[in-house]
C-alpha atoms as a PDB file:
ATOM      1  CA  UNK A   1      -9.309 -35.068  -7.648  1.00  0.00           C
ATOM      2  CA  UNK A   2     -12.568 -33.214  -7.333  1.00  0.00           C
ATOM      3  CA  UNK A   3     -13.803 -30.522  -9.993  1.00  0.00           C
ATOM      4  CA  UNK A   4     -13.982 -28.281  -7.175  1.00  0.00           C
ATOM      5  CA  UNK A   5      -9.977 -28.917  -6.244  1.00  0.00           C
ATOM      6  CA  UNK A   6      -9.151 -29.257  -9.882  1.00  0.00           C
ATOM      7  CA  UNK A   7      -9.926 -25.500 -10.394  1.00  0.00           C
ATOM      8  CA  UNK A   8      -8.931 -24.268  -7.422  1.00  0.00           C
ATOM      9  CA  UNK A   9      -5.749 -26.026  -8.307  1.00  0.00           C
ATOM     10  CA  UNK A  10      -5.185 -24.493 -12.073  1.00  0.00           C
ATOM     11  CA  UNK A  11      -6.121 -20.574 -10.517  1.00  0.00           C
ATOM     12  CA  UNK A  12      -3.692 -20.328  -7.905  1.00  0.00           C
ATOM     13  CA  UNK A  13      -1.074 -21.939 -10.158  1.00  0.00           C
ATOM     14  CA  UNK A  14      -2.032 -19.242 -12.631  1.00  0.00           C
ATOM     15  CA  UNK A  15      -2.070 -16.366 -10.375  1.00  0.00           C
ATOM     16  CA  UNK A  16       0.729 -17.638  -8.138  1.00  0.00           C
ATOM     17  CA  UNK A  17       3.789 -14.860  -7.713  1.00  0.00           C
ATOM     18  CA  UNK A  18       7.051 -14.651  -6.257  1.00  0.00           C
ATOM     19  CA  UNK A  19       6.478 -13.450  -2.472  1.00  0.00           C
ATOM     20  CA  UNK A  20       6.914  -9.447  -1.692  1.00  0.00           C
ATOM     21  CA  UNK A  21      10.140  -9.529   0.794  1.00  0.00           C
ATOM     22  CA  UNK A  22       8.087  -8.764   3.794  1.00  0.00           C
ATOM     23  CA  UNK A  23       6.882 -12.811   3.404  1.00  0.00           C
ATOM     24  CA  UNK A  24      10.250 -13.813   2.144  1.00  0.00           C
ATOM     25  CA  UNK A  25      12.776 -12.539   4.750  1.00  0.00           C
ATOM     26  CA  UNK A  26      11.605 -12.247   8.482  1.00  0.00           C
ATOM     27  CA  UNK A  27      13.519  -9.427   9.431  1.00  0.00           C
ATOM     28  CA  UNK A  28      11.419  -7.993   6.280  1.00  0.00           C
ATOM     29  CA  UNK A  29       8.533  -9.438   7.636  1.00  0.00           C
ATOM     30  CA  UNK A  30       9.287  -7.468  11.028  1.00  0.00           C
ATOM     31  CA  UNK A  31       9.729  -4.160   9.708  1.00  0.00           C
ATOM     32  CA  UNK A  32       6.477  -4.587   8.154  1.00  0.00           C
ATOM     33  CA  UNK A  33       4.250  -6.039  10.496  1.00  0.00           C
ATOM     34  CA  UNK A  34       5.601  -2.918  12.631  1.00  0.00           C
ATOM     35  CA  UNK A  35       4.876  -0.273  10.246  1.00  0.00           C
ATOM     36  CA  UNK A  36       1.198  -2.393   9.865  1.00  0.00           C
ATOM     37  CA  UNK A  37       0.702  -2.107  13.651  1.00  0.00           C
ATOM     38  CA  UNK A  38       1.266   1.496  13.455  1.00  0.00           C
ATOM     39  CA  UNK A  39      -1.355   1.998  11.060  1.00  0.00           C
ATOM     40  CA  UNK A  40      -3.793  -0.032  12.922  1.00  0.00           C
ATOM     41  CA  UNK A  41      -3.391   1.989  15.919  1.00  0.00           C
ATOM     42  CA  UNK A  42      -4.329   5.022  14.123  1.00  0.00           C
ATOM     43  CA  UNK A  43      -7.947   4.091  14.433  1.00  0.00           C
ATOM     44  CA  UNK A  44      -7.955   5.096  18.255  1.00  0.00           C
ATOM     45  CA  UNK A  45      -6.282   7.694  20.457  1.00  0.00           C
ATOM     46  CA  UNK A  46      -3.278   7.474  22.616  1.00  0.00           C
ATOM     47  CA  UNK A  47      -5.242   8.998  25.184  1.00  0.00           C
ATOM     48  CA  UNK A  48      -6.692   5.096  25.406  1.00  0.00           C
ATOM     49  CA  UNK A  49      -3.246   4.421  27.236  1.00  0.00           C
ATOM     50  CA  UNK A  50      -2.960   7.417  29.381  1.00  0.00           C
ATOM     51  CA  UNK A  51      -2.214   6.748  33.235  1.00  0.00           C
ATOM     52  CA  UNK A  52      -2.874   2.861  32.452  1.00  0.00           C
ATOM     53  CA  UNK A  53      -2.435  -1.006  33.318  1.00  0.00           C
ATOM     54  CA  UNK A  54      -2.096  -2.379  29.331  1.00  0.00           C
ATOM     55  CA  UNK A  55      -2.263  -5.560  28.122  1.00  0.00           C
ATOM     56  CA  UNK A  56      -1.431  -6.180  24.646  1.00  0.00           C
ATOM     57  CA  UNK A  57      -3.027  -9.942  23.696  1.00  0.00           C
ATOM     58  CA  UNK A  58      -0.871 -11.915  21.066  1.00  0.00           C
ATOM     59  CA  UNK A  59       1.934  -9.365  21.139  1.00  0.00           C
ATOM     60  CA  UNK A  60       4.443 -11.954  18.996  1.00  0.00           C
ATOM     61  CA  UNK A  61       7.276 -10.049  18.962  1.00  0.00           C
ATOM     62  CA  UNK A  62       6.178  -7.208  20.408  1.00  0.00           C
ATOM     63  CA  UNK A  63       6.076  -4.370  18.314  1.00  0.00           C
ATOM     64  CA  UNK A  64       2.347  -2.631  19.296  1.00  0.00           C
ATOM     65  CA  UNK A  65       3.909  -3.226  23.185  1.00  0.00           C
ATOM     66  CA  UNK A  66       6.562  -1.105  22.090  1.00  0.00           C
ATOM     67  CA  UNK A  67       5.266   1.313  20.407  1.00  0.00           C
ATOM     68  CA  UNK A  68       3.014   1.711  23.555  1.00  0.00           C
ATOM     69  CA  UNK A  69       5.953   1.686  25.886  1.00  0.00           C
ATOM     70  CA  UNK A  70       7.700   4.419  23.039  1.00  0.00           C
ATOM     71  CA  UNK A  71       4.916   6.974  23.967  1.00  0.00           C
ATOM     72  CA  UNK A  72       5.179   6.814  27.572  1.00  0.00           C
ATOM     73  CA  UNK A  73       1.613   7.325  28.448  1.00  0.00           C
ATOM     74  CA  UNK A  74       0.801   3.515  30.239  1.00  0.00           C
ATOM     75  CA  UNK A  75       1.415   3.083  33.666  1.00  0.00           C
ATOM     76  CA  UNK A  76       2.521  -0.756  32.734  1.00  0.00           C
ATOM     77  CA  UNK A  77       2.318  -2.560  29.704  1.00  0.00           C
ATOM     78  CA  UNK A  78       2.576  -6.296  29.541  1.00  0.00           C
ATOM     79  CA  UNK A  79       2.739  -8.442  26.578  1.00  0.00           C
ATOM     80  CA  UNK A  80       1.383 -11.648  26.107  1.00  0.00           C
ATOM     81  CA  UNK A  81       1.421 -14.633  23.680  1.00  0.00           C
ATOM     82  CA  UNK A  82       1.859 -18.447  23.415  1.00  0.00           C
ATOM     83  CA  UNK A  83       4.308 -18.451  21.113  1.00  0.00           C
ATOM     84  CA  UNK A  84       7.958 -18.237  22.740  1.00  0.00           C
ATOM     85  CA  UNK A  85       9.999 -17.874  19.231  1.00  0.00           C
ATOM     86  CA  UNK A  86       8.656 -15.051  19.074  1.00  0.00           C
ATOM     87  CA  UNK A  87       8.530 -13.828  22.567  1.00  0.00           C
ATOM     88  CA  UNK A  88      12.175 -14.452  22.526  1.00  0.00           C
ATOM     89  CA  UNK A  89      12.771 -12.258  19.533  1.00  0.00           C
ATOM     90  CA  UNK A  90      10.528  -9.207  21.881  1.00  0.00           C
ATOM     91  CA  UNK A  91      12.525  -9.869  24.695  1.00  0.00           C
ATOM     92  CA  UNK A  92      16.096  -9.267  22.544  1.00  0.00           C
ATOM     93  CA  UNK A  93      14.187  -6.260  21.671  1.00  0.00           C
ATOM     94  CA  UNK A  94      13.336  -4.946  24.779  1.00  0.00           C
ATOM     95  CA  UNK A  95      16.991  -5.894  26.296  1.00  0.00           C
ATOM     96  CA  UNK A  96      17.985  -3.058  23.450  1.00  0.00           C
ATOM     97  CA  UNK A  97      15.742  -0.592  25.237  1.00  0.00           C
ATOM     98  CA  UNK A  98      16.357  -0.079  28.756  1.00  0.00           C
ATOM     99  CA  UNK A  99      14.633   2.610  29.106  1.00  0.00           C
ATOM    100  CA  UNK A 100      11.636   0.665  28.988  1.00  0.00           C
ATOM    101  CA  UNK A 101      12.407  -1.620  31.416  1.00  0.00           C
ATOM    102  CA  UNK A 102      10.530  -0.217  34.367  1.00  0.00           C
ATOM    103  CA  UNK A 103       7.004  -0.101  32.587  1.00  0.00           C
ATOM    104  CA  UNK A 104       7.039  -3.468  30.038  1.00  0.00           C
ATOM    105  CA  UNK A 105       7.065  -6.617  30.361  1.00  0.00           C
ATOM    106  CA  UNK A 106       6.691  -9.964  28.327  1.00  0.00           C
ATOM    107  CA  UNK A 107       4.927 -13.073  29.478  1.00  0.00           C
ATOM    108  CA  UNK A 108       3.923 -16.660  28.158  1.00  0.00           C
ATOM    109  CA  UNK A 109       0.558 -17.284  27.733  1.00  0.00           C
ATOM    110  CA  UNK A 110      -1.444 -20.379  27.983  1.00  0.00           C
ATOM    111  CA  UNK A 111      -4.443 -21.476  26.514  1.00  0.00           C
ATOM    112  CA  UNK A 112      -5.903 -22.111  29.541  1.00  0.00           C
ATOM    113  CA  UNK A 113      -6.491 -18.649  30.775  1.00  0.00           C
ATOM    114  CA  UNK A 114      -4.783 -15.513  30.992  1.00  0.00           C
ATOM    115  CA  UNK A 115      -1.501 -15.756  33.669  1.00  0.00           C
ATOM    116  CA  UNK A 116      -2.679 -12.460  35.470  1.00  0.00           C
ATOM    117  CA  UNK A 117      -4.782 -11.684  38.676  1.00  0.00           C
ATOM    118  CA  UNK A 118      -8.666 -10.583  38.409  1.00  0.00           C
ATOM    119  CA  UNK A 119      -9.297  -6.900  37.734  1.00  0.00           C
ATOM    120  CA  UNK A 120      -5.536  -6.183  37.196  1.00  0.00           C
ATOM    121  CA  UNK A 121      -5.210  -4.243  34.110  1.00  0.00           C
ATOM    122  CA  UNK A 122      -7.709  -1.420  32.716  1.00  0.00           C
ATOM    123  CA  UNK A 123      -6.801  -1.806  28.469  1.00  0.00           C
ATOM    124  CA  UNK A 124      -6.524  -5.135  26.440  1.00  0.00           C
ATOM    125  CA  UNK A 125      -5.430  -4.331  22.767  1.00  0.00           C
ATOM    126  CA  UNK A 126      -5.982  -7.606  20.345  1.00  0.00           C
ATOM    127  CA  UNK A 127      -4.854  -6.488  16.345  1.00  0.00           C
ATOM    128  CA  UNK A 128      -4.785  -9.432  14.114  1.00  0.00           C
ATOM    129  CA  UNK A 129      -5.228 -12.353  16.135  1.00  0.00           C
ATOM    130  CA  UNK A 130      -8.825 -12.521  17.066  1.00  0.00           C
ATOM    131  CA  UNK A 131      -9.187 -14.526  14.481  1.00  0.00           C
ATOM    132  CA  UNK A 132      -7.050 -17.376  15.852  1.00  0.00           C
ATOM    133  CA  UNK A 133      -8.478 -17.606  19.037  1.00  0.00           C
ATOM    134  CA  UNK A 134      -9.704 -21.342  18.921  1.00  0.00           C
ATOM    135  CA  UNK A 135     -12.700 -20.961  22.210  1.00  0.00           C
ATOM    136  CA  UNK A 136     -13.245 -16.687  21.573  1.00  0.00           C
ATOM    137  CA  UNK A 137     -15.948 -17.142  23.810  1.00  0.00           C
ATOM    138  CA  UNK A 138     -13.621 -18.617  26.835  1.00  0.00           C
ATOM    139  CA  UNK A 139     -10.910 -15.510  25.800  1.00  0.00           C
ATOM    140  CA  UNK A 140     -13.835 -13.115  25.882  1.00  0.00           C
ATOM    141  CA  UNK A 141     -14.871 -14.065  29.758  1.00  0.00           C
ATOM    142  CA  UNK A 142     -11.120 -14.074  31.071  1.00  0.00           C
ATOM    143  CA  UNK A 143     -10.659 -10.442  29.417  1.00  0.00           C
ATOM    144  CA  UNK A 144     -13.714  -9.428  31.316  1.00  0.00           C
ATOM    145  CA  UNK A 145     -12.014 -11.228  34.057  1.00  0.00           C
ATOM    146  CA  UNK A 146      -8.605  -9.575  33.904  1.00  0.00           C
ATOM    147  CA  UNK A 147     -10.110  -5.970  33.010  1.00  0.00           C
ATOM    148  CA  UNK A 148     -11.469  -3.728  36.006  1.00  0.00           C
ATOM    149  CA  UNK A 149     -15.066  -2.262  35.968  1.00  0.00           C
ATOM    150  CA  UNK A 150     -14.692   0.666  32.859  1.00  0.00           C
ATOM    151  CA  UNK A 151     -11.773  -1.318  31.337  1.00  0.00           C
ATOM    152  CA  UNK A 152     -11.756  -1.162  27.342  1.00  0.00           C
ATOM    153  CA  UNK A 153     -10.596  -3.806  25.000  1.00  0.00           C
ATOM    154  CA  UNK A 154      -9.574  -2.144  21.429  1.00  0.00           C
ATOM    155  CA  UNK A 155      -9.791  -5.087  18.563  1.00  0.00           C
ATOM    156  CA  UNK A 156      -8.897  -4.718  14.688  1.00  0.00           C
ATOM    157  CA  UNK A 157     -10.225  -8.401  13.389  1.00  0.00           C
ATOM    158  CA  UNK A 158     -10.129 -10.327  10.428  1.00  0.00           C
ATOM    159  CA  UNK A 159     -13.367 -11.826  10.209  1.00  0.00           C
ATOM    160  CA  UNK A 160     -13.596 -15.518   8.074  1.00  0.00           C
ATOM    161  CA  UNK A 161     -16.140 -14.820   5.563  1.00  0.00           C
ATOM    162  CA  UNK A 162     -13.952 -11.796   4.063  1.00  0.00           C
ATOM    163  CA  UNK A 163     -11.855 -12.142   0.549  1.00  0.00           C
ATOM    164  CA  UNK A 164      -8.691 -13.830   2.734  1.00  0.00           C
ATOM    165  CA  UNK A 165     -10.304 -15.069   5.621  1.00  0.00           C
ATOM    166  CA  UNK A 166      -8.667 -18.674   5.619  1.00  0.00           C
ATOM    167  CA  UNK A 167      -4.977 -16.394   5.787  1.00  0.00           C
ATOM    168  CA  UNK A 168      -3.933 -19.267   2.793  1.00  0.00           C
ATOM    169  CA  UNK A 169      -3.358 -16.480   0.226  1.00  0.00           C
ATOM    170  CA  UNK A 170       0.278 -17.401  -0.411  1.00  0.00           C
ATOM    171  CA  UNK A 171      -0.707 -20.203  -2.018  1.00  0.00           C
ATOM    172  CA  UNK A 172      -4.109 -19.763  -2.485  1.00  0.00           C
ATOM    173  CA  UNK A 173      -4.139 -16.345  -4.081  1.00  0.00           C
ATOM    174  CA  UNK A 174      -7.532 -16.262  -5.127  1.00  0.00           C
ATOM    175  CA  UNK A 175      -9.937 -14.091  -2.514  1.00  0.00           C
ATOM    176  CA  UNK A 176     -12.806 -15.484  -1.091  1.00  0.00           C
ATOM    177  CA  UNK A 177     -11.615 -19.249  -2.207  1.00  0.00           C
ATOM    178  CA  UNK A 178     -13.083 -20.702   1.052  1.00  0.00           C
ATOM    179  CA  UNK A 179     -16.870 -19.738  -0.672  1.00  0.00           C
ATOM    180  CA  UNK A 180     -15.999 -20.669  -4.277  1.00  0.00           C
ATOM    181  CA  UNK A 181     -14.505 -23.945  -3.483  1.00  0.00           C
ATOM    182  CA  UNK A 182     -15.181 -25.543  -0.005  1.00  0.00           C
ATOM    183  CA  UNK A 183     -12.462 -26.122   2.891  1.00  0.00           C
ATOM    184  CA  UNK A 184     -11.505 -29.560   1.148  1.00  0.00           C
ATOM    185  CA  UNK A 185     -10.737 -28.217  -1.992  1.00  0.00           C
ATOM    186  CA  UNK A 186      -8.397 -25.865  -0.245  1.00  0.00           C
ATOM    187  CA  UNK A 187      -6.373 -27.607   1.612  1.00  0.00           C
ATOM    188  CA  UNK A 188      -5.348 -30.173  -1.200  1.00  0.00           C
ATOM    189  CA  UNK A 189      -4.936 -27.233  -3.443  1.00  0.00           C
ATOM    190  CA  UNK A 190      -2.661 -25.830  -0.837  1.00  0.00           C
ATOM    191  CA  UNK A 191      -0.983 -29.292  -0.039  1.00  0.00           C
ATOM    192  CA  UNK A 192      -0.340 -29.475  -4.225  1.00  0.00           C
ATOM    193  CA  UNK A 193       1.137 -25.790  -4.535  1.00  0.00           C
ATOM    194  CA  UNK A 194       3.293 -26.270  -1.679  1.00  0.00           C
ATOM    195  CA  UNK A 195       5.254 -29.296  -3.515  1.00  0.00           C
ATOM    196  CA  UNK A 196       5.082 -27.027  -7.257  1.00  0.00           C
ATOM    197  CA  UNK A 197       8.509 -26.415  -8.403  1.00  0.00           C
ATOM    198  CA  UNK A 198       7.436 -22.757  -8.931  1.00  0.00           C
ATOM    199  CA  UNK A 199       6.195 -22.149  -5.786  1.00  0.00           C
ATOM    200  CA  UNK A 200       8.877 -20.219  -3.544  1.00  0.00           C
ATOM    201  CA  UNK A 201       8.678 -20.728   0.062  1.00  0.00           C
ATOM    202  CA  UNK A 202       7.662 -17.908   2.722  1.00  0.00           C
ATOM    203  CA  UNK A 203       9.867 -17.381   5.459  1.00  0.00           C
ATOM    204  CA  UNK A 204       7.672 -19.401   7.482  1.00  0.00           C
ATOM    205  CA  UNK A 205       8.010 -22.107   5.169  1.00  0.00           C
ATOM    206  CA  UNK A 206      11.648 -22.619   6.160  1.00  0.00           C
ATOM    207  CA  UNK A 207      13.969 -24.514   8.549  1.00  0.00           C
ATOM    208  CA  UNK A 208      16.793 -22.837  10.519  1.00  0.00           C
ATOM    209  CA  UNK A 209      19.563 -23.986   7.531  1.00  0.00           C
ATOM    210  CA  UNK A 210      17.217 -22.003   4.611  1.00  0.00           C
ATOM    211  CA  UNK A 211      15.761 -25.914   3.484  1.00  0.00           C
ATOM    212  CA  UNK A 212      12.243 -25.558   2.852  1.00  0.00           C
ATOM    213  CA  UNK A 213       9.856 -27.494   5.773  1.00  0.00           C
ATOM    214  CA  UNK A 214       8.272 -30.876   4.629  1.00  0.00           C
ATOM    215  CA  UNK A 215       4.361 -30.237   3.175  1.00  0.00           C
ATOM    216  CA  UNK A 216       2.044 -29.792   6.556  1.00  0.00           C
ATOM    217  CA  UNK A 217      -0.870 -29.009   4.288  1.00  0.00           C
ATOM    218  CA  UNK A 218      -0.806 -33.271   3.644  1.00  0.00           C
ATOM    219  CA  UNK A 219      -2.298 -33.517   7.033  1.00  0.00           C
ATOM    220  CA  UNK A 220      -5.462 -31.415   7.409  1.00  0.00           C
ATOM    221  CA  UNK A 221      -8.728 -31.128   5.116  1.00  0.00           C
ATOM    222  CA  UNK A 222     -10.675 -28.857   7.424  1.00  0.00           C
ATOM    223  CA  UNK A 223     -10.037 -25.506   8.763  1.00  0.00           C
ATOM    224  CA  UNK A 224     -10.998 -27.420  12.262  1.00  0.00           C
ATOM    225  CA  UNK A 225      -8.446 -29.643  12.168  1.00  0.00           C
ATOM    226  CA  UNK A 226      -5.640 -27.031  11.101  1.00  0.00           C
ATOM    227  CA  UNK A 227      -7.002 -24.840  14.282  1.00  0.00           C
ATOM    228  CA  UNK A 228      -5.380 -21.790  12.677  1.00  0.00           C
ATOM    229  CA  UNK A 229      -8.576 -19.875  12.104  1.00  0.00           C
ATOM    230  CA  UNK A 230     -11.806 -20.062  14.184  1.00  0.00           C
ATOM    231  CA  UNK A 231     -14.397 -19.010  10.997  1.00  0.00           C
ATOM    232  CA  UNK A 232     -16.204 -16.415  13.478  1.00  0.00           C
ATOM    233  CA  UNK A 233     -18.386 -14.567  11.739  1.00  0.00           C
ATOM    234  CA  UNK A 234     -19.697 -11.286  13.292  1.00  0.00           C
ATOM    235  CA  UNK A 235     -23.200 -12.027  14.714  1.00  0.00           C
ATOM    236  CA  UNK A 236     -21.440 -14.599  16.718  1.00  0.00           C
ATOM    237  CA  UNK A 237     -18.843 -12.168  18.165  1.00  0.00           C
ATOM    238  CA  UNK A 238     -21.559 -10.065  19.219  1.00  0.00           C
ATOM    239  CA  UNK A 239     -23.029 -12.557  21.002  1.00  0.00           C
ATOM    240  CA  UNK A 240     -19.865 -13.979  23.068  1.00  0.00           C
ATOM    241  CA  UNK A 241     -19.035 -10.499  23.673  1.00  0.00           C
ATOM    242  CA  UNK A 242     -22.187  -9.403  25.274  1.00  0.00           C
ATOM    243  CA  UNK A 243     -22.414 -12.953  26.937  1.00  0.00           C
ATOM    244  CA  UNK A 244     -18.900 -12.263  28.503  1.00  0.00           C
ATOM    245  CA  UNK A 245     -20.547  -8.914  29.859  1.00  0.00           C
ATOM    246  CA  UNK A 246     -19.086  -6.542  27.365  1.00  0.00           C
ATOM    247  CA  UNK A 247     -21.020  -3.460  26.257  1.00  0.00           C
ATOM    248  CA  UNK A 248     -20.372  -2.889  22.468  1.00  0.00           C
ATOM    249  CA  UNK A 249     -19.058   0.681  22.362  1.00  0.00           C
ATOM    250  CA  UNK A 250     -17.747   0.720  18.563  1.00  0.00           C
ATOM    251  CA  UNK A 251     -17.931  -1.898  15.921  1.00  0.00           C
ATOM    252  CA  UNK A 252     -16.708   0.012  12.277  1.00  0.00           C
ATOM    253  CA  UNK A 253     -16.268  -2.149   9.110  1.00  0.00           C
ATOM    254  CA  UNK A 254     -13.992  -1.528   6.504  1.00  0.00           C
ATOM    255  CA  UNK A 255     -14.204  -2.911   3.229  1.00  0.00           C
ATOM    256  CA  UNK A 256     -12.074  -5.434   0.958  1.00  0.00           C
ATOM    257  CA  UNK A 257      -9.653  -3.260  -1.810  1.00  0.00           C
ATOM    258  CA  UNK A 258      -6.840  -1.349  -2.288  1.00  0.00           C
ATOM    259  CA  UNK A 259      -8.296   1.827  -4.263  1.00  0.00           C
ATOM    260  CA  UNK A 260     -10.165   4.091  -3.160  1.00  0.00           C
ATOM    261  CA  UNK A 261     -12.873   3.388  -5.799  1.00  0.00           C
ATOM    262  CA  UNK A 262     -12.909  -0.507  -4.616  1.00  0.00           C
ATOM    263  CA  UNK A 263     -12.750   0.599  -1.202  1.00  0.00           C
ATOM    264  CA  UNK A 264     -16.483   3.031  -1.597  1.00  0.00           C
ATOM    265  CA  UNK A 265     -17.375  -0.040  -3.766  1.00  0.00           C
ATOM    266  CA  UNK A 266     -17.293  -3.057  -0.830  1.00  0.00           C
ATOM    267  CA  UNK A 267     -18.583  -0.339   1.803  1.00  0.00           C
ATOM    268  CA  UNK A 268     -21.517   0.470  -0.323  1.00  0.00           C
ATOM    269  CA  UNK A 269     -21.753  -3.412  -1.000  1.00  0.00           C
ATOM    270  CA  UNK A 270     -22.271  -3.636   3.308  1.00  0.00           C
ATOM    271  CA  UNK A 271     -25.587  -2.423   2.649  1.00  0.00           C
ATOM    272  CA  UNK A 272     -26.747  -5.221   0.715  1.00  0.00           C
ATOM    273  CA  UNK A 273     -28.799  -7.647   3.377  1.00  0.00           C
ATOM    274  CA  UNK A 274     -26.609 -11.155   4.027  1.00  0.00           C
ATOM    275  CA  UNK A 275     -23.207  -9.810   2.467  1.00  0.00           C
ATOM    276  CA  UNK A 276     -21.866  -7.233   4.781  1.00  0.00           C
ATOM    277  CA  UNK A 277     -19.670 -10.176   6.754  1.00  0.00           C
ATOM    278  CA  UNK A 278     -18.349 -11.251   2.812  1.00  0.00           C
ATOM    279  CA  UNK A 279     -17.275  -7.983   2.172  1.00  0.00           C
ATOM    280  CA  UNK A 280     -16.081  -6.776   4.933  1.00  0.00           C
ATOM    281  CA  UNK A 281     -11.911  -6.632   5.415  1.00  0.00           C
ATOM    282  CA  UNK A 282     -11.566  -5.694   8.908  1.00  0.00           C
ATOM    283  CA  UNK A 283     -13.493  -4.674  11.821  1.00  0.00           C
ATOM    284  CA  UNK A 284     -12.161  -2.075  14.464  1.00  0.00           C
ATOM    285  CA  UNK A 285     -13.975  -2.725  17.773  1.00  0.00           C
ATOM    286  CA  UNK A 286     -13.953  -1.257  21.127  1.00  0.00           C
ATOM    287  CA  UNK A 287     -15.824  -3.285  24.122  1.00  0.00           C
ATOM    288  CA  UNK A 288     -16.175  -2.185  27.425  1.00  0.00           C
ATOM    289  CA  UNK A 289     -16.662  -3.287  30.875  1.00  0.00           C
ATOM    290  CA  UNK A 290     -19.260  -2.035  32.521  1.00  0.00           C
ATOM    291  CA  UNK A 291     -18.819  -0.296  36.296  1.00  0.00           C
ATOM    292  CA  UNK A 292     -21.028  -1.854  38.745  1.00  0.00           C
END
């Protein structure tokens, strides 16, 4: 075992925690990553779905789709993603509202491309999943495909060289571990916690009878071969987006902490030349597609 691992190892065992019950039940989980979709959507205006053809990219279980279709501003809304657990739980959802039936809709994706027609919808909304977009730049050109001349795609994104960009914090609870240690030293670190006695399993961590899952973390080494996060830093996006033909009409940082003071701490840290993308939590982005 490396030095590197070694540490990385002793840390996270030191700093490991029992898991809040948002990560430890997933109905939890739900009512949480609702209420966090709600706050994201605070950083833009509901007059972004008046009169409109929505698509909401990697919906999961479709609670920013619904909270769309709760407002009753979008012409349509459709929802999208690849993964059908979850589209399944949206669709039980949506079978509860009928009065939504009329205006949304959820469909399987594919990585492939986007199942829908050139210029068919005018608003894309992406939260929290830009990041695990394997080939952005391919997603980037078949949203300017799908979008009509003036469309608008609204992003908040996770960028990789932030304090949790790897998304290993449950058991790697030690922020910006993929600079301090390497991608190696991670994923044996995570492949060791998972089998600790102490550690206590996420919901995602467990079968359908409550048994914990065998160890995946035995079979990757490389944030490549997991193909869970794409380690897109910002320049890059930039330059997909405007190579996909997307103006850049907003691109806002925030910065890593909780408090306020840590919060005006990492944004004053943004100034510093070569750590902005290190410091930075989330970006909220709006692109748009200019009319020809």
């Amino acid at each position: 075992m490396s030095i590197r691992t070694k540490a990385c190892t002793a840390i996270s065992r030191w700093m490991m925690t029992p898991p809040e019950a948002k990560m430890a039940d997933i109905g939890d989980y739900g009512a949480w990553r609702d209420a966090s979709l709600r706050s994201s959507w605070r950083h833009f205006s509901d007059e972004e779905l008046r009169g409109r053809d929505v698509l909401d990219f990697g919906c999961g279980a479709g609670q920013l789709a619904m909270l769309f279709a709760s407002k009753g501003l979008a012409r349509s809304i459709t929802g999208v993603d690849i993964d059908t657990a979850a589209l399944g739980r949206a669709e039980a959802e949506l079978a509860a509202h009928p009065e939504w039936s009329d205006t949304l809709r959820f469909i399987e994706g594919d990585v492939a491309g986007l199942p829908l027609a050139d210029e068919s919808v005018d608003l894309i909304t992406a939260f929290d999943c830009m990041e695990h977009v394997m080939e952005p730049g391919a997603i980037l050109a078949d949203w300017a495909r799908v979008l009509r001349p003036g469309g608008r795609v609204l992003l908040e994104w996770f960028p990789f060289k932030g304090p949790w960009g790897p998304h290993m914090e449950a058991l790697i609870p030690v922020p910006w571990s993929h600079v301090l240690f390497g991608e190696k030293a991670m994923f044996r670190t995570a492949a060791a916690i998972y089998d600790d006695p102490a550690f206590v399993p996420r919901h995602w961590d467990l079968a359908e009878d409550g048994t914990k899952k065998p160890n995946k973390w035995t079979q990757w080494e490389s944030f490549a071969e997991q193909a869970y996060v794409n380690q897109l830093d910002t320049a890059t996006f930039r330059q997909l987006a405007r190579a996909a033909g997307f103006a850049i009409a907003r691109f806002d940082r925030s910065g890593f902490g909780r408090s306020a003071p840590m919060k005006r701490f990492g944004n004053t840290l943004m100034a510093v030349p070569g750590l902005a993308d290190y410091v930075t939590s989330y970006t909220v982005i709006a692109l748009e597609k200019p009319i020809r």
